[in-house]
Every structure is written in structure tokens, then in C-alpha cells.
N, C-alpha and C. Protein backbone atom coordinates (compact mmCIF):
# COMPACT_ATOMS: atom_id res chain seq x y z
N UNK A 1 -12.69 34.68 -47.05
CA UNK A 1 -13.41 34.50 -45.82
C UNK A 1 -12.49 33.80 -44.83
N UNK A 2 -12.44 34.23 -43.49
CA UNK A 2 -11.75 33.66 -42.77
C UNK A 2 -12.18 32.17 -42.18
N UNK A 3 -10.81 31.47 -41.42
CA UNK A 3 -12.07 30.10 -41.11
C UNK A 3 -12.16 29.95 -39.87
N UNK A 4 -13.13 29.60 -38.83
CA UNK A 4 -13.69 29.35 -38.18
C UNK A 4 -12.32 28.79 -37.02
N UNK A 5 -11.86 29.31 -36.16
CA UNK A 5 -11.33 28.51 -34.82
C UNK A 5 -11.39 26.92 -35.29
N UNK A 6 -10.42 26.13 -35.26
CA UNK A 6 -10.23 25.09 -34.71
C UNK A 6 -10.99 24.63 -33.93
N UNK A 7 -11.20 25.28 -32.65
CA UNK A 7 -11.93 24.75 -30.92
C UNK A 7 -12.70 25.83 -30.88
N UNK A 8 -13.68 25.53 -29.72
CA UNK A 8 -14.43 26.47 -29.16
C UNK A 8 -14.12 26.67 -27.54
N UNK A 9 -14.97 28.16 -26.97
CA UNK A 9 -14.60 28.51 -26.03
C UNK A 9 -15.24 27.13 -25.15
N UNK A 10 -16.79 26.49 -26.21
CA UNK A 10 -17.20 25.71 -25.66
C UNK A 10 -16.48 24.89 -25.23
N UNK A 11 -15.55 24.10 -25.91
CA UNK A 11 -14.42 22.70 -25.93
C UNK A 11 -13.19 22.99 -24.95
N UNK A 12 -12.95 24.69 -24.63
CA UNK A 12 -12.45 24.46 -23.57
C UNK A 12 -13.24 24.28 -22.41
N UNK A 13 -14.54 24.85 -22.01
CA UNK A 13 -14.96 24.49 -21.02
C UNK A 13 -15.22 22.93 -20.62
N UNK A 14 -15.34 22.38 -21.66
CA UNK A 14 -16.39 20.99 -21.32
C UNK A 14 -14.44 20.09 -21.43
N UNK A 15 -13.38 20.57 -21.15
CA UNK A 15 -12.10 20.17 -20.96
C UNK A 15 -11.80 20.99 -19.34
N UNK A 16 -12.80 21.56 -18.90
CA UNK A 16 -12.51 21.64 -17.10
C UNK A 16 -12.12 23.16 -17.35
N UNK A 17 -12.39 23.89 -18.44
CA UNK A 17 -11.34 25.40 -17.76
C UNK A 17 -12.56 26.45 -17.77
N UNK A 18 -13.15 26.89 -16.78
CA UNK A 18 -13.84 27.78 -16.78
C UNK A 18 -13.72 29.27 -17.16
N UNK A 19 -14.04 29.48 -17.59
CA UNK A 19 -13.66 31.23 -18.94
C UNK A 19 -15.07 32.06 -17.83
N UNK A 20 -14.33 33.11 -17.30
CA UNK A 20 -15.35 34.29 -16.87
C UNK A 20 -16.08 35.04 -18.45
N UNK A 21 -16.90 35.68 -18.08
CA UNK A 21 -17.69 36.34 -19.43
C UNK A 21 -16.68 37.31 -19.97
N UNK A 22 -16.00 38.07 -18.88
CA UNK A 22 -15.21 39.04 -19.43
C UNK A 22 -13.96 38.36 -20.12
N UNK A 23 -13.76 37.34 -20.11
CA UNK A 23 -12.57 36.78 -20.76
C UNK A 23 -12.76 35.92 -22.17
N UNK A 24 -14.18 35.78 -22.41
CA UNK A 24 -14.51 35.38 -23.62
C UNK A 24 -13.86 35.93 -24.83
N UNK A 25 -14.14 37.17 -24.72
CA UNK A 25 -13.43 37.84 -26.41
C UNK A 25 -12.20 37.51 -26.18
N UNK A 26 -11.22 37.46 -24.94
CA UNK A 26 -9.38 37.40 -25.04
C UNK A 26 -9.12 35.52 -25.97
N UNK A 27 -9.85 35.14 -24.90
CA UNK A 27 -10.09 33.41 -25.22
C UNK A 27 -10.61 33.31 -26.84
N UNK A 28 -11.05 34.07 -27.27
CA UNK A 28 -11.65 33.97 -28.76
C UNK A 28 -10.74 33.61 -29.21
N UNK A 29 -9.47 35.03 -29.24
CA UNK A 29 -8.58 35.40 -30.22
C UNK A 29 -7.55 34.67 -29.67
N UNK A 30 -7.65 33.87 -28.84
CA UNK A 30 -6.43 32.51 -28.06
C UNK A 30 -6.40 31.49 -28.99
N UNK A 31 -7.76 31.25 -29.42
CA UNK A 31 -8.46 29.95 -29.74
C UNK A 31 -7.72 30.25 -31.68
N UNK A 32 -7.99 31.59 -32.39
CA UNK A 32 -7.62 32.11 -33.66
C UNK A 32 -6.44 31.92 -33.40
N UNK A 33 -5.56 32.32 -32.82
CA UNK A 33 -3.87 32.27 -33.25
C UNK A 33 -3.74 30.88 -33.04
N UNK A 34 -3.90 30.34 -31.91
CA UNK A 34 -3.34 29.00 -31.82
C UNK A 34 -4.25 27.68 -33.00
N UNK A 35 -5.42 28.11 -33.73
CA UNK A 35 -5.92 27.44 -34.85
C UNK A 35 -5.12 27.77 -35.73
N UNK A 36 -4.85 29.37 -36.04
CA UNK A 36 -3.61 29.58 -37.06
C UNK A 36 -1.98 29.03 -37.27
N UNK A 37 -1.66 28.70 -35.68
CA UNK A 37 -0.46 28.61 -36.05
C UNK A 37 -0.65 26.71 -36.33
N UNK A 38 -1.60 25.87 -36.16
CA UNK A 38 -1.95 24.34 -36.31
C UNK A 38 -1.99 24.48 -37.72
N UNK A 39 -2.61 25.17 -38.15
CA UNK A 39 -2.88 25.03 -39.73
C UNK A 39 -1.67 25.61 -40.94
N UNK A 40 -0.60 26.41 -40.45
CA UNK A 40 0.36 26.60 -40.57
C UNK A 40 1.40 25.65 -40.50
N UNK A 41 1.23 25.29 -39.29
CA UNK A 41 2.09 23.83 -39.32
C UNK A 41 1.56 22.93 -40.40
N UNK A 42 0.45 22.30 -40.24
CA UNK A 42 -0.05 21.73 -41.01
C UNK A 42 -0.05 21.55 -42.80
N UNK A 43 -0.04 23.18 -43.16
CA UNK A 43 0.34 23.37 -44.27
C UNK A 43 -1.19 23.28 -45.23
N UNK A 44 -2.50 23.11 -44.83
CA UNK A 44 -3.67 22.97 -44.90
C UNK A 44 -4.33 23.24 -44.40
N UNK A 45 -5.93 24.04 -44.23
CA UNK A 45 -6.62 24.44 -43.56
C UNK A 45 -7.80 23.57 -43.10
N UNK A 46 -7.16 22.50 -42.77
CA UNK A 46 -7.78 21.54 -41.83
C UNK A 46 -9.38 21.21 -41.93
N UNK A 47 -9.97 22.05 -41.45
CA UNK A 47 -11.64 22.33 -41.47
C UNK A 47 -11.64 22.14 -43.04
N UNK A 48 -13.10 21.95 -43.27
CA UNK A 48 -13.65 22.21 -44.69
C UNK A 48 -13.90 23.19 -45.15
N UNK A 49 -13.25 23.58 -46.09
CA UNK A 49 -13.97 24.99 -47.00
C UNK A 49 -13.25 25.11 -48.62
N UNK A 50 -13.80 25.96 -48.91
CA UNK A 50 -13.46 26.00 -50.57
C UNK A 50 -12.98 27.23 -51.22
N UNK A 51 -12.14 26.40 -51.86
CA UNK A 51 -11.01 27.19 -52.07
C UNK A 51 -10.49 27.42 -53.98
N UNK A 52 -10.26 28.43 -54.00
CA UNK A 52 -9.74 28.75 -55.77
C UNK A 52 -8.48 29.17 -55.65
N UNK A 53 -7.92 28.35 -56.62
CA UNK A 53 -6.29 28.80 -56.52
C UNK A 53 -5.34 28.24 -57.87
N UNK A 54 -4.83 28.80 -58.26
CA UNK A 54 -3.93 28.61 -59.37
C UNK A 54 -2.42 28.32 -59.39
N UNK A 55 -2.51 27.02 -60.18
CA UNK A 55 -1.31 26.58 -60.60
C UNK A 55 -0.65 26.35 -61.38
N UNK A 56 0.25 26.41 -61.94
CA UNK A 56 1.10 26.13 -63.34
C UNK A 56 1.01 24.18 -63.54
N UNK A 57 0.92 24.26 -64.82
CA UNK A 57 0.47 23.29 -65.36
C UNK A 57 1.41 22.53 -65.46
N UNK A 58 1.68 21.12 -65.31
CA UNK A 58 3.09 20.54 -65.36
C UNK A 58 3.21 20.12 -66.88
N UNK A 59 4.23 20.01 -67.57
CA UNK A 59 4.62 20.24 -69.13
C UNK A 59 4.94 18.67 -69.25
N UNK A 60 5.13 17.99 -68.65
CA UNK A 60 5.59 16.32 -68.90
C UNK A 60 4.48 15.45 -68.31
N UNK A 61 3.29 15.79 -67.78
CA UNK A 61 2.66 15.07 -66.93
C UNK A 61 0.99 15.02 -67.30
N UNK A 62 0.00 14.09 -67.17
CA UNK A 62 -1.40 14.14 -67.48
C UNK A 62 -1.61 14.59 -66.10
N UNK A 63 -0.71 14.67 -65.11
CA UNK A 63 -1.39 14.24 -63.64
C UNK A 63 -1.01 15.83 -63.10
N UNK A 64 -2.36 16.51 -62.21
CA UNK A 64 -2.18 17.47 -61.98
C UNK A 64 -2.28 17.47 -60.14
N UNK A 65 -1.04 17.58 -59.35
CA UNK A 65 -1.35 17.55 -57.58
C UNK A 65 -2.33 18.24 -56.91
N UNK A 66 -2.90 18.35 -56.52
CA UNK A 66 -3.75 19.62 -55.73
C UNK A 66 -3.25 19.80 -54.04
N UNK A 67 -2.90 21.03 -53.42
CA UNK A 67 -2.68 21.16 -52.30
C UNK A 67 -3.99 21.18 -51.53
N UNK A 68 -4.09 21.08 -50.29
CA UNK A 68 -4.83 21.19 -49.46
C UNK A 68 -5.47 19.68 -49.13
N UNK A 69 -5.14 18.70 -49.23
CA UNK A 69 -5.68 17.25 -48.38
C UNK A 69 -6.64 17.09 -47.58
N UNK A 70 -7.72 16.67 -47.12
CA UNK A 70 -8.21 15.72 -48.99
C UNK A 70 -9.33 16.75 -49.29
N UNK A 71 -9.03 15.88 -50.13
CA UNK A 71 -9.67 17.09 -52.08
C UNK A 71 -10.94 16.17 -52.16
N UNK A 72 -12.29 17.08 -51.29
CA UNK A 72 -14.08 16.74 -50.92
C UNK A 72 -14.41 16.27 -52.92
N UNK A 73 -13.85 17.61 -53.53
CA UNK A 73 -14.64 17.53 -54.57
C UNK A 73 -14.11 18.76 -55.41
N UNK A 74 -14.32 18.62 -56.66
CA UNK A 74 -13.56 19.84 -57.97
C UNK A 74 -14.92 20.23 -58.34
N UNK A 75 -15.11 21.89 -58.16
CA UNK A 75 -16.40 22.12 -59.10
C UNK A 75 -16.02 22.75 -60.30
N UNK A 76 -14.10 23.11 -60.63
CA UNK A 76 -14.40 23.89 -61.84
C UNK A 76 -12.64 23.99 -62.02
N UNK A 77 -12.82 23.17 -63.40
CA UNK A 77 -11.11 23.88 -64.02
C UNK A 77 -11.05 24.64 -65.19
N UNK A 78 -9.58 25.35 -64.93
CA UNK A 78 -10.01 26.78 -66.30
C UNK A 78 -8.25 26.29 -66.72
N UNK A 79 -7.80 26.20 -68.19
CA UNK A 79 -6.17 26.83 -68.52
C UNK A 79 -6.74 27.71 -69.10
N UNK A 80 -5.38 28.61 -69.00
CA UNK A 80 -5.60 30.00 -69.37
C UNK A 80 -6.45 30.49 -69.47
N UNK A 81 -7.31 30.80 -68.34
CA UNK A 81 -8.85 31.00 -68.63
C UNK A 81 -9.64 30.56 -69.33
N UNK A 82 -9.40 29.05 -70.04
CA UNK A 82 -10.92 28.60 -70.71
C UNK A 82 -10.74 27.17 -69.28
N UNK A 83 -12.08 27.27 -69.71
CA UNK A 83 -13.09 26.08 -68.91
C UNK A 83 -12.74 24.44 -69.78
N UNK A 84 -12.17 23.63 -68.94
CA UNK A 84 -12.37 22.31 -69.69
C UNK A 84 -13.21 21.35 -68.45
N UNK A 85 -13.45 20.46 -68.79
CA UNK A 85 -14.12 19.79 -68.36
C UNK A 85 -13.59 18.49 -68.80
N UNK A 86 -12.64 17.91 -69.47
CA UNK A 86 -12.24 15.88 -69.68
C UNK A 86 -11.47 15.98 -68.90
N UNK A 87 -11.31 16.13 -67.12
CA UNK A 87 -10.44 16.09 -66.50
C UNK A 87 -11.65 14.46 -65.67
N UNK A 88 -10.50 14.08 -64.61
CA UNK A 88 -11.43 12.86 -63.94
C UNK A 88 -10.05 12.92 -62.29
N UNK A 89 -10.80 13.62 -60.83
CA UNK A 89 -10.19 13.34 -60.08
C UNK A 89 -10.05 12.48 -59.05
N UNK A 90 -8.92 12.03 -58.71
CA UNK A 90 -8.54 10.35 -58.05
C UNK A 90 -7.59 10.75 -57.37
N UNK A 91 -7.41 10.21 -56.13
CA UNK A 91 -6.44 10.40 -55.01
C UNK A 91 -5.78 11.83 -55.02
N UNK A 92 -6.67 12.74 -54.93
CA UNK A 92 -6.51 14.16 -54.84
C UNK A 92 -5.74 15.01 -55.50
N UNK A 93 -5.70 13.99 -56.86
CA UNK A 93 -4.80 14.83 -58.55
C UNK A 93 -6.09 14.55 -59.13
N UNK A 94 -5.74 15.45 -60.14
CA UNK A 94 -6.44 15.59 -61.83
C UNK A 94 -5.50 14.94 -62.72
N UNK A 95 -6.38 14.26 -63.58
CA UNK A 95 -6.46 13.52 -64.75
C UNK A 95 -7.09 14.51 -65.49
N UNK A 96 -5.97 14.41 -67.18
CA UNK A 96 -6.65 14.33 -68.04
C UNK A 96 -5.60 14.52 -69.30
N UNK A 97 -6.09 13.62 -69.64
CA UNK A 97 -5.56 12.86 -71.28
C UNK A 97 -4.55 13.67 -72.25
N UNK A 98 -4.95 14.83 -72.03
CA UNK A 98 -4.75 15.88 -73.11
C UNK A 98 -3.74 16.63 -72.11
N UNK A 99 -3.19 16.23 -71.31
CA UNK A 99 -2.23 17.15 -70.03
C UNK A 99 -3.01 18.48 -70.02
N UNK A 100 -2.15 19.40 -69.16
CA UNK A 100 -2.34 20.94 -68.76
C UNK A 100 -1.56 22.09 -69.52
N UNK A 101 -1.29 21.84 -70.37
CA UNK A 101 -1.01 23.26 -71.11
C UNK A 101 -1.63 22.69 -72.55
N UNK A 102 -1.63 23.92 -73.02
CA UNK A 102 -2.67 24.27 -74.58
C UNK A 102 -1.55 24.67 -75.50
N UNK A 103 -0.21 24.60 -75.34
CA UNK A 103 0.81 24.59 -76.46
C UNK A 103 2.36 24.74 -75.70
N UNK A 104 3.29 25.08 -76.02
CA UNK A 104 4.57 25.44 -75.51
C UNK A 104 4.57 25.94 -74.58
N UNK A 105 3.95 26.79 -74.20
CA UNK A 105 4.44 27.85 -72.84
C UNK A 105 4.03 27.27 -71.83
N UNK A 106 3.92 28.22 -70.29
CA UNK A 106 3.58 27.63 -69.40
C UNK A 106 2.10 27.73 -69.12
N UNK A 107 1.41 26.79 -68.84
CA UNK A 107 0.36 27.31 -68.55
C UNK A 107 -0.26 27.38 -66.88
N UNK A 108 -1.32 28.82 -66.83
CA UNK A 108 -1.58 28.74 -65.45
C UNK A 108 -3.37 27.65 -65.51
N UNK A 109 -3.83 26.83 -64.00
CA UNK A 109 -4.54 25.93 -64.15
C UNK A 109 -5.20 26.68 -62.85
N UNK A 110 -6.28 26.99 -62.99
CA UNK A 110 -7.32 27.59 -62.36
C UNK A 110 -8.41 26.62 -61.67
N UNK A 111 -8.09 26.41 -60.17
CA UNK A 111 -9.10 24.86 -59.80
C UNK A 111 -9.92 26.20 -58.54
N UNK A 112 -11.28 25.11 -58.71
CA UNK A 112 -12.14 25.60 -57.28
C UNK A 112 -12.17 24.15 -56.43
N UNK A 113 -11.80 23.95 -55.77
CA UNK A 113 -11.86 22.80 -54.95
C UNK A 113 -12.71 22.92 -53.60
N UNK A 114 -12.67 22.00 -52.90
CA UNK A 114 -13.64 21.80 -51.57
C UNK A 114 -12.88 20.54 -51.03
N UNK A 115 -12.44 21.28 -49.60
CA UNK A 115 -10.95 19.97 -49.56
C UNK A 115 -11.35 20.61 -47.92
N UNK A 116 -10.42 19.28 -46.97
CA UNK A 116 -10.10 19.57 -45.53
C UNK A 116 -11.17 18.50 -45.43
N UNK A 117 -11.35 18.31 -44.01
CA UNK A 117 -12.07 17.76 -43.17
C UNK A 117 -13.36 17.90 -42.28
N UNK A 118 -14.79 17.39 -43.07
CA UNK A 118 -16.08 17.84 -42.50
C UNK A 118 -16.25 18.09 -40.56
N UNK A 119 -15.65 17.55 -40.18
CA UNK A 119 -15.37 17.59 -38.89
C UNK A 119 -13.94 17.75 -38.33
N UNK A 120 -13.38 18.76 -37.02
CA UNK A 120 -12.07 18.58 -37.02
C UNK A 120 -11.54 17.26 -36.07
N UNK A 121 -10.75 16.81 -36.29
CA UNK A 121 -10.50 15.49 -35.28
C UNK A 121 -10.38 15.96 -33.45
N UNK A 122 -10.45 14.78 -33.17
CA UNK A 122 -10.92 15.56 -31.96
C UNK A 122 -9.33 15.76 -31.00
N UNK A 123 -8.40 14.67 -31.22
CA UNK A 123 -6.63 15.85 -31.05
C UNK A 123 -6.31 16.91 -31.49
N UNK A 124 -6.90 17.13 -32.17
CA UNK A 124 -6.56 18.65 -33.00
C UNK A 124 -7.23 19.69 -32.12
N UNK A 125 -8.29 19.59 -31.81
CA UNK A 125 -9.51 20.55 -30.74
C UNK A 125 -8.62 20.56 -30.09
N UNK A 126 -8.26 19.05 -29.32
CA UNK A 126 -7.43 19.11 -27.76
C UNK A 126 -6.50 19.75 -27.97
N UNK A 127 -5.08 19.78 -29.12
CA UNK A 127 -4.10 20.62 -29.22
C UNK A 127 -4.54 22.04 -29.07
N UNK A 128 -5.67 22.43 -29.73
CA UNK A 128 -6.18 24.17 -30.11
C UNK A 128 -6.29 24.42 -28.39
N UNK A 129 -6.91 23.47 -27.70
CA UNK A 129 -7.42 24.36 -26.32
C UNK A 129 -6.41 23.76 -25.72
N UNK A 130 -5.38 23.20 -25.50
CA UNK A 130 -4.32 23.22 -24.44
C UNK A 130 -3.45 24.67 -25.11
N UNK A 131 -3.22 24.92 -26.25
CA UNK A 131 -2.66 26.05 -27.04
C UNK A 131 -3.31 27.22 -26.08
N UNK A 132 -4.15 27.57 -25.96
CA UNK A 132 -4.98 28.48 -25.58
C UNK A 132 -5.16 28.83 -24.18
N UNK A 133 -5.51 27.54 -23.54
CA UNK A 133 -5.24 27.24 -22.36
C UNK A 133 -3.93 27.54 -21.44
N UNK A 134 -2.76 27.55 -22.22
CA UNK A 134 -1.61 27.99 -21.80
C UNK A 134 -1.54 29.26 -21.70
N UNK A 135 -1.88 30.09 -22.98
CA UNK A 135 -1.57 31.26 -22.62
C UNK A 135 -2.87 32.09 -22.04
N UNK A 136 -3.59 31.33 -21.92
CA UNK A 136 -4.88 32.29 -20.78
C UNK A 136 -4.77 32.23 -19.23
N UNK A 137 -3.98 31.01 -18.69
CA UNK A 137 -3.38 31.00 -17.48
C UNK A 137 -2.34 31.64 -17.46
N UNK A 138 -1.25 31.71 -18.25
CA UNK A 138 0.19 32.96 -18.08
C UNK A 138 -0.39 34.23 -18.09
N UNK A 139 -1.48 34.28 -18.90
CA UNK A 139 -1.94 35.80 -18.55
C UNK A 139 -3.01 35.85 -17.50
N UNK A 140 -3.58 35.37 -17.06
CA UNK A 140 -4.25 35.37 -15.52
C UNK A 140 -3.10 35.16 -14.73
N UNK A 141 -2.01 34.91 -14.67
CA UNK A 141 -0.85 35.08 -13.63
C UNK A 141 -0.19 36.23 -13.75
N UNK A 142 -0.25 36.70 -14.51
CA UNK A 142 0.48 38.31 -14.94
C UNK A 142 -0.23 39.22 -15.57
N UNK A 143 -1.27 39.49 -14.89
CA UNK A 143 -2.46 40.50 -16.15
C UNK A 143 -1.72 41.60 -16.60
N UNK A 144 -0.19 42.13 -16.37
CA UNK A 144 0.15 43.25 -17.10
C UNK A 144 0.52 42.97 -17.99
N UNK A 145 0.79 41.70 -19.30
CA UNK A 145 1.11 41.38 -20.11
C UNK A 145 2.43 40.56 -20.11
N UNK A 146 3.39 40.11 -19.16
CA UNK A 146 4.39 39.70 -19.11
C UNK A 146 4.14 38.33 -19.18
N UNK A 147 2.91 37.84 -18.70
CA UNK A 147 2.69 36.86 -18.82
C UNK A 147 2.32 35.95 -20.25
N UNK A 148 1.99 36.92 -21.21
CA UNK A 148 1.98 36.39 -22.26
C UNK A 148 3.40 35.68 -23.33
N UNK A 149 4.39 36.23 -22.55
CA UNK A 149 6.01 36.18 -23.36
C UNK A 149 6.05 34.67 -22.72
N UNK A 150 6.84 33.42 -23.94
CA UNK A 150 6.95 31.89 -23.44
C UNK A 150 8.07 32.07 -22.49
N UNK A 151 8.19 31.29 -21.18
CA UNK A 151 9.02 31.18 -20.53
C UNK A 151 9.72 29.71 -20.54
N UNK A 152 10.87 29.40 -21.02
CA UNK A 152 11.23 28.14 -21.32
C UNK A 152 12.06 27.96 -20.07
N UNK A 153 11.42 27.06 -18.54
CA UNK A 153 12.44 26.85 -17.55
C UNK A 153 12.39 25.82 -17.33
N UNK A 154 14.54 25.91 -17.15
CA UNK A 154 14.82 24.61 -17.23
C UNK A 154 15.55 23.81 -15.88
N UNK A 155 15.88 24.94 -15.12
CA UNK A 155 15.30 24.21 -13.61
C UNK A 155 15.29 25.77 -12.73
N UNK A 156 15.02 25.16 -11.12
CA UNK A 156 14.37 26.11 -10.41
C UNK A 156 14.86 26.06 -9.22
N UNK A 157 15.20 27.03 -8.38
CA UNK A 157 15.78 26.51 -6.82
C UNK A 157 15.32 27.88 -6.26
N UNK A 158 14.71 26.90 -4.96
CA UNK A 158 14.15 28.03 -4.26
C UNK A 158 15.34 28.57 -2.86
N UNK A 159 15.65 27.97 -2.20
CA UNK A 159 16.58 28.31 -1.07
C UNK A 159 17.92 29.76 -1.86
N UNK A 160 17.74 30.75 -1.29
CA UNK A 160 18.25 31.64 -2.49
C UNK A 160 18.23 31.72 -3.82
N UNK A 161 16.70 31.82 -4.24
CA UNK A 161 16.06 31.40 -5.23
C UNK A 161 17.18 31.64 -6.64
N UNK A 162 16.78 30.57 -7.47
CA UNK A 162 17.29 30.78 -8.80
C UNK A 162 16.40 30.50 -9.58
N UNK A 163 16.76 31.06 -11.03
CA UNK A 163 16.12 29.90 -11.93
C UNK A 163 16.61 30.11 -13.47
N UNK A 164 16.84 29.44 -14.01
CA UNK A 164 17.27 28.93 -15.53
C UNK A 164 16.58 29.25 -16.80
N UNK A 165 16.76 29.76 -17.12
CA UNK A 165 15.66 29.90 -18.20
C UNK A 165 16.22 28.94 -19.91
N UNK A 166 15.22 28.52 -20.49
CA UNK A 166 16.43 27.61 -21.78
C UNK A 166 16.36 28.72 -23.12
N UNK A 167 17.06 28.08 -24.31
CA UNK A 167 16.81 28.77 -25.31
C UNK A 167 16.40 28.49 -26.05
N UNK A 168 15.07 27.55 -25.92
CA UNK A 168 14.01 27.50 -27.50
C UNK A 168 13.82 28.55 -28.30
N UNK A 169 13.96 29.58 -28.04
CA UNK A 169 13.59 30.40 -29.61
C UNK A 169 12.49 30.76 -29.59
N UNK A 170 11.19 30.11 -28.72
CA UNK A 170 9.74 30.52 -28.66
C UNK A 170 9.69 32.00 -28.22
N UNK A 171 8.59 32.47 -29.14
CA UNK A 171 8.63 34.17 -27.87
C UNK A 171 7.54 34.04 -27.37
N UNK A 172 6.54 32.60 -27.74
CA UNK A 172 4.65 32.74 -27.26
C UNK A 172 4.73 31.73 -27.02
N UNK A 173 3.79 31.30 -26.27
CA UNK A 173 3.23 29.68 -26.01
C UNK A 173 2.35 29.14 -27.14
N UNK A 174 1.90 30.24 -27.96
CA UNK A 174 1.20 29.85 -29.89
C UNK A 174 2.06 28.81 -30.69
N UNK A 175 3.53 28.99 -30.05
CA UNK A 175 3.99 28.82 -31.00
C UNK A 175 4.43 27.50 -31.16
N UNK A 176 4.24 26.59 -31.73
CA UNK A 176 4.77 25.16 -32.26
C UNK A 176 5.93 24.37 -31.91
N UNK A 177 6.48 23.59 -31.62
CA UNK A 177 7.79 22.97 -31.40
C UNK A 177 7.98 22.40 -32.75
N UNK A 178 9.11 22.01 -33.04
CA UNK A 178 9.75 21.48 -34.31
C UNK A 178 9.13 20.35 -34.35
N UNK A 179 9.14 19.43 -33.63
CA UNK A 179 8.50 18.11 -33.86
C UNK A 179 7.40 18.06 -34.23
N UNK A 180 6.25 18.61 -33.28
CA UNK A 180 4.90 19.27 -33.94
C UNK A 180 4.63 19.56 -35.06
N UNK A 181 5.21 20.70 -35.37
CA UNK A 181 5.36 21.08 -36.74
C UNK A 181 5.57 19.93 -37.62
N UNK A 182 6.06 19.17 -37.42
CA UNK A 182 6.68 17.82 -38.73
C UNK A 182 5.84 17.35 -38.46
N UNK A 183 5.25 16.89 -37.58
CA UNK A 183 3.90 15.78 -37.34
C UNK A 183 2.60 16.40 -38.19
N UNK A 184 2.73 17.36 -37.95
CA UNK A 184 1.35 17.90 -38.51
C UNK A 184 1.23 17.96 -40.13
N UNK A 185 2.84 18.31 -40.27
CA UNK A 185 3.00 18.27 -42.13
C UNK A 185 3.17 17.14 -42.17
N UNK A 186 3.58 16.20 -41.85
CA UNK A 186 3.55 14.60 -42.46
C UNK A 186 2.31 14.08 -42.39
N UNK A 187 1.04 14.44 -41.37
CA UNK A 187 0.11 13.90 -41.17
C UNK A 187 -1.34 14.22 -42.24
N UNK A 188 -0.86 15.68 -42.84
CA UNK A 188 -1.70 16.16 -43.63
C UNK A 188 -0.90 16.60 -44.86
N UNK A 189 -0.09 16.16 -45.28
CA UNK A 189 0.72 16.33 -46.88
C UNK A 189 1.04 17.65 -46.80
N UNK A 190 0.93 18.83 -46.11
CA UNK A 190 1.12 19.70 -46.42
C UNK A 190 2.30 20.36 -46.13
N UNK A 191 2.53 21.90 -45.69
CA UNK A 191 3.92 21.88 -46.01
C UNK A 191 4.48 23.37 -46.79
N UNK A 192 4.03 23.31 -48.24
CA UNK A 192 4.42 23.65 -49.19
C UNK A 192 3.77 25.23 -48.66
N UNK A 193 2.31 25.56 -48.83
CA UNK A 193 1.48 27.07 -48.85
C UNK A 193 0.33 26.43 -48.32
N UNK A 194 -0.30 27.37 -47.56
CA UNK A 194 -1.37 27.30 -46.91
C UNK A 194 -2.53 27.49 -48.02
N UNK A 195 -3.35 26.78 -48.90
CA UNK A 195 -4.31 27.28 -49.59
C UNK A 195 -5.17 28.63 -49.34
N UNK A 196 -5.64 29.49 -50.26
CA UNK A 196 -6.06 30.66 -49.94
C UNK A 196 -7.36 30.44 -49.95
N UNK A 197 -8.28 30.12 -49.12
CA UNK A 197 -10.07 29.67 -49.11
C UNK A 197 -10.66 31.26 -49.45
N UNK A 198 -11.72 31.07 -50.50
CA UNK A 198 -12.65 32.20 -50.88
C UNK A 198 -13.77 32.38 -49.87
């Protein structure tokens, strides 16, 4: 199941940007990429939802990590497809006594978790609709689509006009700056894979 926008068309309005009706569906899918590329950075899917996903069992360790920060609640662990239950979770690992594999090999560890955040913070909204916000004004300045390509300028002269363009590397205004990106993975552990929510 997919997850829910970050922001709403609402949260941009009640942030001053008025959306015509006909621009609702464009603004939807403003609001989806630029939630996608936050949670990407992020390395976690931010919002709350629940998620099943499998991991190899660590061979030296009782202690099992779980991705996706923070970890609401475990409704179910499986190795190798059986069900155990003497696990006990604390600071968003599994415990349990008897480690994660059932003999020599490797084993895979089958968790359903319920992780992210019951509410999204409210910088994060503001990042989603300035994200959005950017590229719904470049494209109301250029409705043939040119306006959607990032323009990185780095200065401007009008008297026999010039202008500079830089070389960030961006091709969208979706897209993240490096720093961003690190802020968001340091801020939410993540990083590694985006958990796959059922």
C-alpha cells in the first residue's frame, strides 16, 4: 500500500499559496514526489504504517536492529518460517536469549513491525510544501513544461542581459541537496533501504 503525502494540498493553502481547482490533481502528485524524495532521504517512511520485512539473522549476537525508526510495536517474528515468540523489544532491537539462527547456516528473520511517527512533524510538512511549492510556481511561469527543469542561477545582469547558470547536478526542484539529505538520515537513523510497508 502506498503512503499517504507527507503534506496536504490543505497545508499548502493554510501556508498562503492558493491552488485553483484545476491545479489540484498537478499539486497532488507535487506533494507525492517531493514526500518521496524526504523519505528517501530519510531512509524511513516517516508517517506510521506497518511493515513486514526480512532479515538475516546475526550469527554472534542476541540483539536483532530493526530499520525504520521508531519501532511503535512487533506483532510477529518467524526464523525460517517458524513463529517464536521469547523475543523482548527495547530501543528498537530484539532480544532474545537463544539469538537468531536455529543452527549453522544463515538464517532469514521475518518481523511485522509498526514503526514511523503517529503524526508528521510539522518541518517536515513545511519542507513537503515549500518542495511543491517550488515547482508549482516554475510551472505556472512556464506552462509548456520548461519550467519544471531546476534552474541553478548564480548571478544575473540585466543591461545586455546575462545570466549564469551553476552546476548542482539537480535536474528538478524534488530533488534534495546533499546537506538535506544527511540531515534527514542522521535525524531518523536511516540511510541503509527504505522499509517496504504492506
Amino acid at each position: 500500500m502506498a503512503l499517504a503525502p507527507l503534506a496536504t494540498v490543505a497545508d499548502l493553502e493554510a501556508r498562503g499559496l492558493a491552488i485553483a481547482a484545476e491545479e489540484v490533481a498537478v499539486v497532488g502528485v507535487y506533494l507525492e514526489e517531493a514526500s518521496a524524495a524526504v523519505r528517501e532521504a530519510a531512509g524511513v517512511p516517516i508517517s506510521q504504517t506497518t511493515s513486514t520485512l526480512t532479515l538475516e539473522g546475526p550469527d554472534d549476537s542476541q540483539w536483532l536492529h530493526l530499520p525504520g525508526p521508531p519501532i511503535q510495536a512487533v506483532a510477529s517474528v518467524a526464523i525460517d518460517g517458524q513463529t517464536v515468540t521469547d523475543w523482548k523489544l527495547t530501543a528498537h532491537k530484539l532480544w532474545r536469549a537463544n539469538g537468531w539462527r536455529t543452527g549453522c547456516e544463515p538464517s532469514d528473520v521475518e518481523v511485522v513491525q509498526t514503526h514511523g511517527l503517529p503524526t508528521v512533524p510539522a518541518d517536515l510538512v513545511g519542507l513537503v510544501c515549500r518542495i511543491a511549492a517550488a515547482v508549482l510556481v516554475h510551472q505556472r511561469a512556464q506552462p509548456d513544461g520548461e519550467g519544471l527543469a531546476a534552474k541553478d542561477i548564480r548571478s544575473e545582469r540585466i543591461g545586455d542581459y546575462s545570466v549564469t547558470y551553476g552546476d548542482s547536478g539537480r535536474i528538478t526542484d524534488i530533488e534534495l541537496p546533499d546537506y538535506l539529505r544527511e540531515q534527514l538520515a542522521a535525524r531518523f537513523g536511516g540511510g541503509a533501504t527504505l522499509v517496504r510497508s504492506r
